[in-house]
PDB file of N, CA and C in Angstrom:
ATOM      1  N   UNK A   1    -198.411 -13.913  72.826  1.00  0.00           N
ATOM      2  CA  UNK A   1    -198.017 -14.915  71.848  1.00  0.00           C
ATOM      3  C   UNK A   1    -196.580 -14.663  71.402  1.00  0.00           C
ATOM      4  N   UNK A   2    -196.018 -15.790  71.376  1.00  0.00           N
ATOM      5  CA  UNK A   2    -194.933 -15.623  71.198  1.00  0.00           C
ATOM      6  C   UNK A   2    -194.040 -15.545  69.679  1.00  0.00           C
ATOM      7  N   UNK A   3    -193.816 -14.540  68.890  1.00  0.00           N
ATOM      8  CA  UNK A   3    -193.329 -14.629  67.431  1.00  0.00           C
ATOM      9  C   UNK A   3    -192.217 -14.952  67.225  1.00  0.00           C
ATOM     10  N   UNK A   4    -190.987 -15.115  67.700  1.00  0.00           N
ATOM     11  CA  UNK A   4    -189.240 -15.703  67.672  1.00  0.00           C
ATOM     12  C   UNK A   4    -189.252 -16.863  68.233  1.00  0.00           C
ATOM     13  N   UNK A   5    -189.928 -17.804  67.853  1.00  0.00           N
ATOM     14  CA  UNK A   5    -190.002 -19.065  68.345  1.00  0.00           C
ATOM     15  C   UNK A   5    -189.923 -20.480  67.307  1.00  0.00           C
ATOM     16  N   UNK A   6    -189.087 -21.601  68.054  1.00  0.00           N
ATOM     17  CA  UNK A   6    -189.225 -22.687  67.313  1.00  0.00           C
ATOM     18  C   UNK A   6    -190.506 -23.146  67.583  1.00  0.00           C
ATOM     19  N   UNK A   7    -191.261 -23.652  66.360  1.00  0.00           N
ATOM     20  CA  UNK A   7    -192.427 -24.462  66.972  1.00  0.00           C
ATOM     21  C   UNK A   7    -192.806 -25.782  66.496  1.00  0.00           C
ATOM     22  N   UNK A   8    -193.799 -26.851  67.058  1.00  0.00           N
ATOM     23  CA  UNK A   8    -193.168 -27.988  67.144  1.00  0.00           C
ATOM     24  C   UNK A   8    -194.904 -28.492  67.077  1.00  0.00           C
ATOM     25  N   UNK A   9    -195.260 -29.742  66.032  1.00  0.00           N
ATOM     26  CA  UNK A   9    -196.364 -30.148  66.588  1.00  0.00           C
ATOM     27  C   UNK A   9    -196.463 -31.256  65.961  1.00  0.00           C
ATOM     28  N   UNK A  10    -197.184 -32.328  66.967  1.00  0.00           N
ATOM     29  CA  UNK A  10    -197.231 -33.416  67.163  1.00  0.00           C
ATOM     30  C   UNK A  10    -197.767 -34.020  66.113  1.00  0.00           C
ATOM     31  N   UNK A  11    -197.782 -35.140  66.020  1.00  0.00           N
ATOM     32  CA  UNK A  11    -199.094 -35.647  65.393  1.00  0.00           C
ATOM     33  C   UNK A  11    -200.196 -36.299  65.883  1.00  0.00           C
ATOM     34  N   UNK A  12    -200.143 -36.520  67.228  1.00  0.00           N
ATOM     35  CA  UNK A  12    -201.198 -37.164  67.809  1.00  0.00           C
ATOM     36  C   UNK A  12    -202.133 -36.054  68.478  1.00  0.00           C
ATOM     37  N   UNK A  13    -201.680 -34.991  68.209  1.00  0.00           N
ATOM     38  CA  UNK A  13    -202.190 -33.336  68.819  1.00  0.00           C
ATOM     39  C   UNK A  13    -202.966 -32.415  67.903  1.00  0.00           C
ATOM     40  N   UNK A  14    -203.508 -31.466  68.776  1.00  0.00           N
ATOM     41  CA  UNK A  14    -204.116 -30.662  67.911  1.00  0.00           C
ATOM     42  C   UNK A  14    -202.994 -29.558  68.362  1.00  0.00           C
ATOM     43  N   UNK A  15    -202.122 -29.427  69.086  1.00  0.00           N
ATOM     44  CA  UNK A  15    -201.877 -28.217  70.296  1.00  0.00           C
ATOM     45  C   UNK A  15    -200.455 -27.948  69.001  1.00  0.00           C
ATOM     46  N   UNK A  16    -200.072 -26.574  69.459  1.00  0.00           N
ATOM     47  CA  UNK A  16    -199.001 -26.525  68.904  1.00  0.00           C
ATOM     48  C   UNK A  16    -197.930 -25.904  69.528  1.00  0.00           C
ATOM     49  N   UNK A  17    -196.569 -26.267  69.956  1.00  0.00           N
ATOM     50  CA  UNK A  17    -195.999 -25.694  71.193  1.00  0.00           C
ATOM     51  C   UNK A  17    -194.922 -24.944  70.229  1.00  0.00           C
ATOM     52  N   UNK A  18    -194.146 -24.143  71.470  1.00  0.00           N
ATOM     53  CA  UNK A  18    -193.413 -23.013  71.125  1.00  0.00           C
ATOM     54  C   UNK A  18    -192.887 -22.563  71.962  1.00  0.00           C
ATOM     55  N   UNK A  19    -190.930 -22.934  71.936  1.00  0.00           N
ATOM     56  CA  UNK A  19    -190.242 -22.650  72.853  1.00  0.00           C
ATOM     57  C   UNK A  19    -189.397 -21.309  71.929  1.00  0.00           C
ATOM     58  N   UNK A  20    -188.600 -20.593  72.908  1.00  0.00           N
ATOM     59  CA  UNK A  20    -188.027 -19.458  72.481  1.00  0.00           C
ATOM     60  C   UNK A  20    -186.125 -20.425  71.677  1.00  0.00           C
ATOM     61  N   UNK A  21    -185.751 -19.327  70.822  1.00  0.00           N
ATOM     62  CA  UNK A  21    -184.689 -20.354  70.208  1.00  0.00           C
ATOM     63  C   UNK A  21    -183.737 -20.491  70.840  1.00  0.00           C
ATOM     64  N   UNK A  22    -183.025 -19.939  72.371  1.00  0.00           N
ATOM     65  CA  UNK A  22    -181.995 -19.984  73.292  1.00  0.00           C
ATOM     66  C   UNK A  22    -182.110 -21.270  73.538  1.00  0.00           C
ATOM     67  N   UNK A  23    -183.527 -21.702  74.539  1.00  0.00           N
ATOM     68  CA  UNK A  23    -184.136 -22.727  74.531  1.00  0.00           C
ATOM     69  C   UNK A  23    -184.072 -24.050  74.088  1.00  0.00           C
ATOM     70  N   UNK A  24    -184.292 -24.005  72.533  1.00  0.00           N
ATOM     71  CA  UNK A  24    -183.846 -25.058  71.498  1.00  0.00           C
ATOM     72  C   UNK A  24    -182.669 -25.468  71.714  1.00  0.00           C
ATOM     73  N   UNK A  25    -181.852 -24.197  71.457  1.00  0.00           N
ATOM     74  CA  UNK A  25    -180.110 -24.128  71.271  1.00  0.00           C
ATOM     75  C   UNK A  25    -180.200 -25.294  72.379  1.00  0.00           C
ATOM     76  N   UNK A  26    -180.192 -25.146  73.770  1.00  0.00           N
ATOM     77  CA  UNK A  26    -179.824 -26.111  74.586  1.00  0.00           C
ATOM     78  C   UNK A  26    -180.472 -27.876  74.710  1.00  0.00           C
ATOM     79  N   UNK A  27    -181.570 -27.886  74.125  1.00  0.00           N
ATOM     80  CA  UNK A  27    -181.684 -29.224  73.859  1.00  0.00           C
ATOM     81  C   UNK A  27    -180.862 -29.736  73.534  1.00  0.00           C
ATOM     82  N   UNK A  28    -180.653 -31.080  73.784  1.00  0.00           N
ATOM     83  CA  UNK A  28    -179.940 -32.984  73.322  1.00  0.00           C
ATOM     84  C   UNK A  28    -180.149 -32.596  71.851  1.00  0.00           C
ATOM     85  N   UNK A  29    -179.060 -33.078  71.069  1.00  0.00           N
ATOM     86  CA  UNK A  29    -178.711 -33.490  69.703  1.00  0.00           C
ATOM     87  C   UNK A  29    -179.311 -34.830  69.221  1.00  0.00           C
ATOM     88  N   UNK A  30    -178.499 -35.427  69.866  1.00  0.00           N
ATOM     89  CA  UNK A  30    -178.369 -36.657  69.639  1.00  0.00           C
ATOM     90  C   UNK A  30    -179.557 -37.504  70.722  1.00  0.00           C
ATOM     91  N   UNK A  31    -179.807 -38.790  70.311  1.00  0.00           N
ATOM     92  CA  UNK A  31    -180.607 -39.752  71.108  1.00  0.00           C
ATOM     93  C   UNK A  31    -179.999 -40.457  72.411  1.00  0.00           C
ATOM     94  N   UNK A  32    -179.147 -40.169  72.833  1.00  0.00           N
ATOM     95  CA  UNK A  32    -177.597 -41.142  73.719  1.00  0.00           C
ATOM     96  C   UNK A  32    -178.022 -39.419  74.441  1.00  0.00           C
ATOM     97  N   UNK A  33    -177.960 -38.944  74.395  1.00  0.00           N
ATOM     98  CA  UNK A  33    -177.865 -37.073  75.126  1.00  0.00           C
ATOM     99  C   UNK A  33    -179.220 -37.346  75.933  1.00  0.00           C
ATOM    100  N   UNK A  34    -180.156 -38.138  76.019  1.00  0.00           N
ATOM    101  CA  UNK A  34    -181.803 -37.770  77.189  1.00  0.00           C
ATOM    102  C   UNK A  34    -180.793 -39.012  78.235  1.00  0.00           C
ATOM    103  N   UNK A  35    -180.040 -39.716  78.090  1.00  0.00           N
ATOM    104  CA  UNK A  35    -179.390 -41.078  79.239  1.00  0.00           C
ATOM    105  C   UNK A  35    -179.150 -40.176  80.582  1.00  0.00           C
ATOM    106  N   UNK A  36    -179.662 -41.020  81.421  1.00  0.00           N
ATOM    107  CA  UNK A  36    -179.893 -40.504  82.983  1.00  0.00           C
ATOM    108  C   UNK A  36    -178.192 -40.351  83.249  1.00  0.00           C
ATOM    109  N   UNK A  37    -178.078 -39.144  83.788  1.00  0.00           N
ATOM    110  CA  UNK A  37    -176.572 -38.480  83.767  1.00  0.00           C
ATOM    111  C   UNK A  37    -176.639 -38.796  85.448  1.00  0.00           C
ATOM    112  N   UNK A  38    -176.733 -39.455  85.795  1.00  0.00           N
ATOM    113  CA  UNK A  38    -176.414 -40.357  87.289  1.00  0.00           C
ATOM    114  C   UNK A  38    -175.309 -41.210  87.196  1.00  0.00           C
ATOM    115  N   UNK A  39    -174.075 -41.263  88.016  1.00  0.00           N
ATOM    116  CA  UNK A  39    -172.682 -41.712  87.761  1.00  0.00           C
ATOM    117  C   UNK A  39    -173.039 -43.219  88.504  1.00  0.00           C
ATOM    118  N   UNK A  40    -173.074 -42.704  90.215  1.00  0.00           N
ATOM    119  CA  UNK A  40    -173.344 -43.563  91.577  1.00  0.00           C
ATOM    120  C   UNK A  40    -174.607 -42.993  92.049  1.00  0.00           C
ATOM    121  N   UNK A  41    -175.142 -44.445  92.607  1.00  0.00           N
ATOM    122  CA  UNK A  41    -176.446 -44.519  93.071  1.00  0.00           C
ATOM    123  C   UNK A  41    -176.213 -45.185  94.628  1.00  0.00           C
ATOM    124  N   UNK A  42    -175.549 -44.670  95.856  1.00  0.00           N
ATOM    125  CA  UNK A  42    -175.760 -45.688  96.923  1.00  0.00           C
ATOM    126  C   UNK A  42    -175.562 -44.316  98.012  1.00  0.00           C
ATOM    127  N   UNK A  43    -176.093 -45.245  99.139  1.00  0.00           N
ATOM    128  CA  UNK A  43    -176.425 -44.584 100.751  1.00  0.00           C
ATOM    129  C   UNK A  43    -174.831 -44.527 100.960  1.00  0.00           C
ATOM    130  N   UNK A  44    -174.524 -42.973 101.577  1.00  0.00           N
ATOM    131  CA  UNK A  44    -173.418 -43.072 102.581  1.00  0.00           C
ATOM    132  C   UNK A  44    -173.291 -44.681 103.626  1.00  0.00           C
ATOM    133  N   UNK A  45    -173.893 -44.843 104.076  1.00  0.00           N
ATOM    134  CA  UNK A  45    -174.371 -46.123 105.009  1.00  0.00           C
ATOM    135  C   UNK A  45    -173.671 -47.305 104.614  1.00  0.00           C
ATOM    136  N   UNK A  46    -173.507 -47.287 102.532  1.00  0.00           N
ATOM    137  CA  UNK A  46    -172.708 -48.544 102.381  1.00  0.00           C
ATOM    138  C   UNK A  46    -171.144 -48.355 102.423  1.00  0.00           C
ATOM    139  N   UNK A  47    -170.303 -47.033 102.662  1.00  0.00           N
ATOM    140  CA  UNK A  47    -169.292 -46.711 102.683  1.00  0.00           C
ATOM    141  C   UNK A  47    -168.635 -47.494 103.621  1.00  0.00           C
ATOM    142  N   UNK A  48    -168.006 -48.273 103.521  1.00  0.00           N
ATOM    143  CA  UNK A  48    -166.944 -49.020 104.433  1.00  0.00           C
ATOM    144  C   UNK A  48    -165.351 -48.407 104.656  1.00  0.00           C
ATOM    145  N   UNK A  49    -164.955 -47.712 103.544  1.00  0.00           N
ATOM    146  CA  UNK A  49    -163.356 -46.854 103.461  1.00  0.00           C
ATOM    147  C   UNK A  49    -163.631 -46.411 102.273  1.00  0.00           C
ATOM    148  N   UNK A  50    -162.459 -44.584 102.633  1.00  0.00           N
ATOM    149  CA  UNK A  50    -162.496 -44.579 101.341  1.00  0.00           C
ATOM    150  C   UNK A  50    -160.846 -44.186 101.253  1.00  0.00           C
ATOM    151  N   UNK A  51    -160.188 -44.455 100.515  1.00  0.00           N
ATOM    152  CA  UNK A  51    -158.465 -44.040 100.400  1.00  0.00           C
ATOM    153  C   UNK A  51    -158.508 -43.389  99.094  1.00  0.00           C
ATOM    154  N   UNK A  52    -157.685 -42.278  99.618  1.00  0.00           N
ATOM    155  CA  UNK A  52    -157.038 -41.042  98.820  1.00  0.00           C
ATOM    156  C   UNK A  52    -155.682 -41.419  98.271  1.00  0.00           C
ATOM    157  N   UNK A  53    -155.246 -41.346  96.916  1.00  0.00           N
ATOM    158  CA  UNK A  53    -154.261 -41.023  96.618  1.00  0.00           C
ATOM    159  C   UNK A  53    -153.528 -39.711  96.117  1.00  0.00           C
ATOM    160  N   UNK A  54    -153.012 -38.912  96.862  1.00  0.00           N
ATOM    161  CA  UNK A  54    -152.691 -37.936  96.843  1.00  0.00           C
ATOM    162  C   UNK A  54    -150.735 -37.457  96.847  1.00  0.00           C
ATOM    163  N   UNK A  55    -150.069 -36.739  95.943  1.00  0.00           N
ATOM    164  CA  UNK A  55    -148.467 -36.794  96.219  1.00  0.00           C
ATOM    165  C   UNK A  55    -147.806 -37.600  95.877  1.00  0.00           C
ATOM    166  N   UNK A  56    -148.601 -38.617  95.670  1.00  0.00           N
ATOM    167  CA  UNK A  56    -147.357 -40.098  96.144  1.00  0.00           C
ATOM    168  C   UNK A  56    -147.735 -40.369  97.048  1.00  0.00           C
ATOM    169  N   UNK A  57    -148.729 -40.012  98.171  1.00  0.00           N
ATOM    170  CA  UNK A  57    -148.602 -40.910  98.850  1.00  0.00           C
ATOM    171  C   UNK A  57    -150.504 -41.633  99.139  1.00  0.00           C
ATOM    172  N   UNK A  58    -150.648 -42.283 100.064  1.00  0.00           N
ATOM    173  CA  UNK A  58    -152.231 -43.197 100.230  1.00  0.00           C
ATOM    174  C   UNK A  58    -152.821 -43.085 101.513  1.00  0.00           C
ATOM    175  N   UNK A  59    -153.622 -42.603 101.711  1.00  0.00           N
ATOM    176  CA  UNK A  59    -154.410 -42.201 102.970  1.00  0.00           C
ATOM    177  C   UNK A  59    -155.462 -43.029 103.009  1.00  0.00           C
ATOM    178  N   UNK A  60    -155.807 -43.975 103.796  1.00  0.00           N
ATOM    179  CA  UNK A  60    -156.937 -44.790 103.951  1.00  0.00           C
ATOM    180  C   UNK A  60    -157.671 -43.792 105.033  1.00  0.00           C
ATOM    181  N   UNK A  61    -159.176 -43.674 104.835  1.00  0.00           N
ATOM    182  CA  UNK A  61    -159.891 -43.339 106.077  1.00  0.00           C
ATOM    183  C   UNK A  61    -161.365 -44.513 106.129  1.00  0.00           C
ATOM    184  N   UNK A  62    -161.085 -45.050 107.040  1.00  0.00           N
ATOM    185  CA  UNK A  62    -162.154 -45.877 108.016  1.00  0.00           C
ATOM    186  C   UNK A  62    -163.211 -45.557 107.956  1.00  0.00           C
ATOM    187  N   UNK A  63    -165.122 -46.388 107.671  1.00  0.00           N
ATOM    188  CA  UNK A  63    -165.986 -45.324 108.172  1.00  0.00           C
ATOM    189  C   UNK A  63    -166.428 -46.318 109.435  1.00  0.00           C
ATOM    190  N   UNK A  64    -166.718 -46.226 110.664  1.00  0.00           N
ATOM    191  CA  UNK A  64    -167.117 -47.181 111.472  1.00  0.00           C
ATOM    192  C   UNK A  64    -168.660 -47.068 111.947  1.00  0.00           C
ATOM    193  N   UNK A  65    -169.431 -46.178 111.638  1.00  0.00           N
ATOM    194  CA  UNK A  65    -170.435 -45.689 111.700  1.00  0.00           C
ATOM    195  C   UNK A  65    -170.941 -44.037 111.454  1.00  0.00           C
ATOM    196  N   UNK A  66    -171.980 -43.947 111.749  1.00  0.00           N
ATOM    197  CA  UNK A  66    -172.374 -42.538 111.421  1.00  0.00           C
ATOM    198  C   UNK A  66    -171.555 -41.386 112.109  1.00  0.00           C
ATOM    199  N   UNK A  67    -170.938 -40.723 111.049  1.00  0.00           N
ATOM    200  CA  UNK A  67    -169.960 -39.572 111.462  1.00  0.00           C
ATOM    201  C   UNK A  67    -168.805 -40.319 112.282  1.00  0.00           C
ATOM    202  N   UNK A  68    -168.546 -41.517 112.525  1.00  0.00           N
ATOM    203  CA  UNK A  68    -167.210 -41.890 113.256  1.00  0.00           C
ATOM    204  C   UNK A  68    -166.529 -42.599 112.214  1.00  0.00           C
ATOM    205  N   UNK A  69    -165.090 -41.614 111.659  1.00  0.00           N
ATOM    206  CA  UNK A  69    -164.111 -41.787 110.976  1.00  0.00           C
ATOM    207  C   UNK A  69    -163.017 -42.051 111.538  1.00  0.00           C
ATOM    208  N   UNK A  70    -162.100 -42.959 110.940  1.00  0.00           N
ATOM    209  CA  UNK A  70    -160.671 -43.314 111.787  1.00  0.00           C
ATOM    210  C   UNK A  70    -159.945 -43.151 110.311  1.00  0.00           C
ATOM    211  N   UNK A  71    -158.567 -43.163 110.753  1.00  0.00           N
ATOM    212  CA  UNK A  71    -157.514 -43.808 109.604  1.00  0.00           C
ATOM    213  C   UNK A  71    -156.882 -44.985 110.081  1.00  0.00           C
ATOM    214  N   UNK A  72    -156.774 -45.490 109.275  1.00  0.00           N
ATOM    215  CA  UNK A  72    -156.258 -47.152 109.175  1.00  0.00           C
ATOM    216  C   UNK A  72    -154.984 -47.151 109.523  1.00  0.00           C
ATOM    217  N   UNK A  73    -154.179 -47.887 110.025  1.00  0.00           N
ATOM    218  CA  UNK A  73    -153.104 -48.008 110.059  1.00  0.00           C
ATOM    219  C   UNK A  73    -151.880 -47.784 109.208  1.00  0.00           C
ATOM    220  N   UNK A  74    -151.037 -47.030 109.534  1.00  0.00           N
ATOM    221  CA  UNK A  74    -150.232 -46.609 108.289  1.00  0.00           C
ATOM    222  C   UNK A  74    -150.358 -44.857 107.503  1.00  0.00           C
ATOM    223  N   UNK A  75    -151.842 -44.384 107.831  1.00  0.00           N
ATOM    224  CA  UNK A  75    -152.334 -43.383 107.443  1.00  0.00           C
ATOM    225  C   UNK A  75    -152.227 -42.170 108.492  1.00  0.00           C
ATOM    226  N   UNK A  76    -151.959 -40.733 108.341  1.00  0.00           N
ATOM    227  CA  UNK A  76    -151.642 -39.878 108.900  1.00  0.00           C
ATOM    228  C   UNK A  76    -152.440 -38.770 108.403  1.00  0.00           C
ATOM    229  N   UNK A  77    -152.870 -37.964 109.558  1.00  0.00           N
ATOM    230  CA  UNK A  77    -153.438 -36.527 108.809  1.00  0.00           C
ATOM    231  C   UNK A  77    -155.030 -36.624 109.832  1.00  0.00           C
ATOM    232  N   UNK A  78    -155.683 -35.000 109.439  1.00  0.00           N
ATOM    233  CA  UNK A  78    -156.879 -34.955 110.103  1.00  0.00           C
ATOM    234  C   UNK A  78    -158.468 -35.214 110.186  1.00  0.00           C
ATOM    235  N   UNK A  79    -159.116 -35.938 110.786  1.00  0.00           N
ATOM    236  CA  UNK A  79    -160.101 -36.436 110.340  1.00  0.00           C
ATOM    237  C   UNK A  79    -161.286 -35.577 110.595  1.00  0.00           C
ATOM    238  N   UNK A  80    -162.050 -34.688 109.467  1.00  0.00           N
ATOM    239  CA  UNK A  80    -163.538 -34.171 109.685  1.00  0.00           C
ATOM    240  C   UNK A  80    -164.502 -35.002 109.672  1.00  0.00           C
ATOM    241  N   UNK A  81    -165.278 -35.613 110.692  1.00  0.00           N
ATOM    242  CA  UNK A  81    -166.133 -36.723 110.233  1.00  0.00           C
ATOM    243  C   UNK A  81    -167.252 -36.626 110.035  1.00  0.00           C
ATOM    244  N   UNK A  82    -168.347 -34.968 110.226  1.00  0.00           N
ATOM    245  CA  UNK A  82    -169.031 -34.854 109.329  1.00  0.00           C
ATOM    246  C   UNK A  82    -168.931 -34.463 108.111  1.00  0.00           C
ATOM    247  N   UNK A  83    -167.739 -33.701 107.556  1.00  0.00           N
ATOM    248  CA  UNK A  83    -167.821 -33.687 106.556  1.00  0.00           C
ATOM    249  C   UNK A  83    -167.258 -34.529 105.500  1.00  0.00           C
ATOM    250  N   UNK A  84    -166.726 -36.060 106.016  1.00  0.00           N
ATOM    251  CA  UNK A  84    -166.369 -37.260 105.742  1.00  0.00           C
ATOM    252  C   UNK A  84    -167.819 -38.142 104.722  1.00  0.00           C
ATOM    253  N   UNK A  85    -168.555 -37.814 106.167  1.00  0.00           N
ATOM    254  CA  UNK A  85    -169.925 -38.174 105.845  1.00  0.00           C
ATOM    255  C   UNK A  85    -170.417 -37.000 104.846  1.00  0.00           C
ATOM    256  N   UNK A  86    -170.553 -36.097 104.871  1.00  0.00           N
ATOM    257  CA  UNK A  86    -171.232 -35.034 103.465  1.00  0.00           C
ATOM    258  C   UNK A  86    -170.627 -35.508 102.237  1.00  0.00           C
ATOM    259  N   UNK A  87    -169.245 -35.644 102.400  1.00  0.00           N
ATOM    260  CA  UNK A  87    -168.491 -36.132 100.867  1.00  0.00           C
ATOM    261  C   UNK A  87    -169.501 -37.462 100.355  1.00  0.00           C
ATOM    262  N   UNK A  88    -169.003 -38.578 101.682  1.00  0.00           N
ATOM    263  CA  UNK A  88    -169.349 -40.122 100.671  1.00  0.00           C
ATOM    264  C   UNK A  88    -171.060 -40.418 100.762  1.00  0.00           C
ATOM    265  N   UNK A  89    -171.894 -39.080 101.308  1.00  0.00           N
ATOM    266  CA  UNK A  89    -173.267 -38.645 101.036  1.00  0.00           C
ATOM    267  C   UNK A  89    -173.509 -38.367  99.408  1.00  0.00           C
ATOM    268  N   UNK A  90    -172.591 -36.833  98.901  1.00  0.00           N
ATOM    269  CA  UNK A  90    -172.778 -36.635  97.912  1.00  0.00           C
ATOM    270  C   UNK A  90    -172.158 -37.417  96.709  1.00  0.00           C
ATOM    271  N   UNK A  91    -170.883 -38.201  96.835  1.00  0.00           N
ATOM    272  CA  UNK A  91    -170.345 -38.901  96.155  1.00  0.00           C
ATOM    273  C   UNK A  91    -171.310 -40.068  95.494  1.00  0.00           C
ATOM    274  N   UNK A  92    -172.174 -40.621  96.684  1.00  0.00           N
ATOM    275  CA  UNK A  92    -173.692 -41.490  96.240  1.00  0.00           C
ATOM    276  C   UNK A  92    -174.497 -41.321  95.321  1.00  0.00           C
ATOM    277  N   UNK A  93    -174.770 -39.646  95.271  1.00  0.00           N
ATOM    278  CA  UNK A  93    -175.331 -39.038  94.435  1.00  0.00           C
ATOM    279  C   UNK A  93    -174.807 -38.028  93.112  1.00  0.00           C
ATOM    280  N   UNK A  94    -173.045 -38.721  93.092  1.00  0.00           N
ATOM    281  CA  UNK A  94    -172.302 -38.265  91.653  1.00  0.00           C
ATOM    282  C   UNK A  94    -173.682 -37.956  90.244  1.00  0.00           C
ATOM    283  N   UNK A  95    -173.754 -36.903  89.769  1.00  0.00           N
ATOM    284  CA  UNK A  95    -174.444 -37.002  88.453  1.00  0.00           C
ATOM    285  C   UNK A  95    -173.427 -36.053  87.545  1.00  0.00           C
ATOM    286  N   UNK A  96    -173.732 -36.739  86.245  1.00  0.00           N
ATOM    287  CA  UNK A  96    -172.743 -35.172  85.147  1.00  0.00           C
ATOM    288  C   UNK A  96    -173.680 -34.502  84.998  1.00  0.00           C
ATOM    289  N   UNK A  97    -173.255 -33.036  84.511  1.00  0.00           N
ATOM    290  CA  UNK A  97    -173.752 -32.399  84.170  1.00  0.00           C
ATOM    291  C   UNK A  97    -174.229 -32.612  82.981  1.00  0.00           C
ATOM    292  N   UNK A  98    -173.183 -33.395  81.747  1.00  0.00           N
ATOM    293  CA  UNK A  98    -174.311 -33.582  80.617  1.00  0.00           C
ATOM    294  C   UNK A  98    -172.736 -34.463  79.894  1.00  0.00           C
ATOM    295  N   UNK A  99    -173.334 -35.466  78.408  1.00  0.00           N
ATOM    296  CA  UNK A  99    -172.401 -35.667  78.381  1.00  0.00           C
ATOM    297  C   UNK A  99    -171.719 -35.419  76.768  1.00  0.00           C
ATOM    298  N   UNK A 100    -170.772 -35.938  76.718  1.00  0.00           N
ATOM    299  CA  UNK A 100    -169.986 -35.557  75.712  1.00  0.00           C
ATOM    300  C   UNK A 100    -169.879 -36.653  74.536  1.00  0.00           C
ATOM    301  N   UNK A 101    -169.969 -36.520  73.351  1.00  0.00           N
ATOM    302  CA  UNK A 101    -170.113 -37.464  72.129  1.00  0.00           C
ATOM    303  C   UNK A 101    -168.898 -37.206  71.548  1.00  0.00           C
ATOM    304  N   UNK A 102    -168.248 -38.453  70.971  1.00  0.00           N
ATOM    305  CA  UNK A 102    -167.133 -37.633  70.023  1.00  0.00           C
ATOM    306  C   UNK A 102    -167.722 -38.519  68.554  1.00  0.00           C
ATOM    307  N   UNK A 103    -167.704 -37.718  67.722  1.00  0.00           N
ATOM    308  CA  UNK A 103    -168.354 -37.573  66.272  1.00  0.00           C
ATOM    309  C   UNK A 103    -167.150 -38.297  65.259  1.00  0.00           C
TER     310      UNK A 103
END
C-alpha cells in the first residue's frame, strides 16, 4: 500500500485510486492540455513534392512513386530515396510532445 500518494475518488465509485506525487506533478493543468497532440495525419503515398528552403536558396524534390525521388528542374544536390520516403512517412505522423499555454 502505498502511503506518499495523491489520492483521488470518484463519485460514481466505491474504489479509491492512488498515484505516487512525481506522477501527479506530470499531469495536464489545464482542460486544452488532454487535445490530441497530432500535428499531420496523412500516408507518405499523398506526398507529391516536398521543397526545402535552405541558405537562400530552394530545393524542390519530386516524389514519383515509392522510393523514386527526382529534383525538379532548377534543383541541385543528392537524392536518398528511402530515406526521402522515411522523412515524408514520419512527417505524416508529426505529433508534439505536449503543448504550451501562455497565461
Amino acid at each position: 500500500m502505498q502511503t506518499n500518494g495523491v489520492f483521488v475518488h470518484r463519485a460514481d465509485e466505491d474504489f479509491i485510486y492512488s498515484i505516487a506525487p512525481e506522477d501527479f506533478s506530470r499531469l495536464p493543468e489545464a482542460g486544452w492540455e488532454f487535445r490530441d497532440r497530432r500535428i499531420w495525419n496523412f500516408s507518405e503515398t499523398n506526398v507529391a513534392q516536398i521543397t526545402l528552403h535552405q541558405n537562400g536558396k530552394t530545393r524542390v524534390l519530386v516524389r514519383n512513386g515509392v522510393n523514386k525521388w527526382s529534383l525538379a528542374p532548377g534543383s541541385q544536390g543528392i537524392i536518398y530515396p528511402r530515406e526521402l520516403e522515411d522523412t515524408a512517412h514520419r512527417l505524416g505522423e508529426l505529433a508534439a510532445a505536449g503543448w504550451v499555454g501562455i497565461m
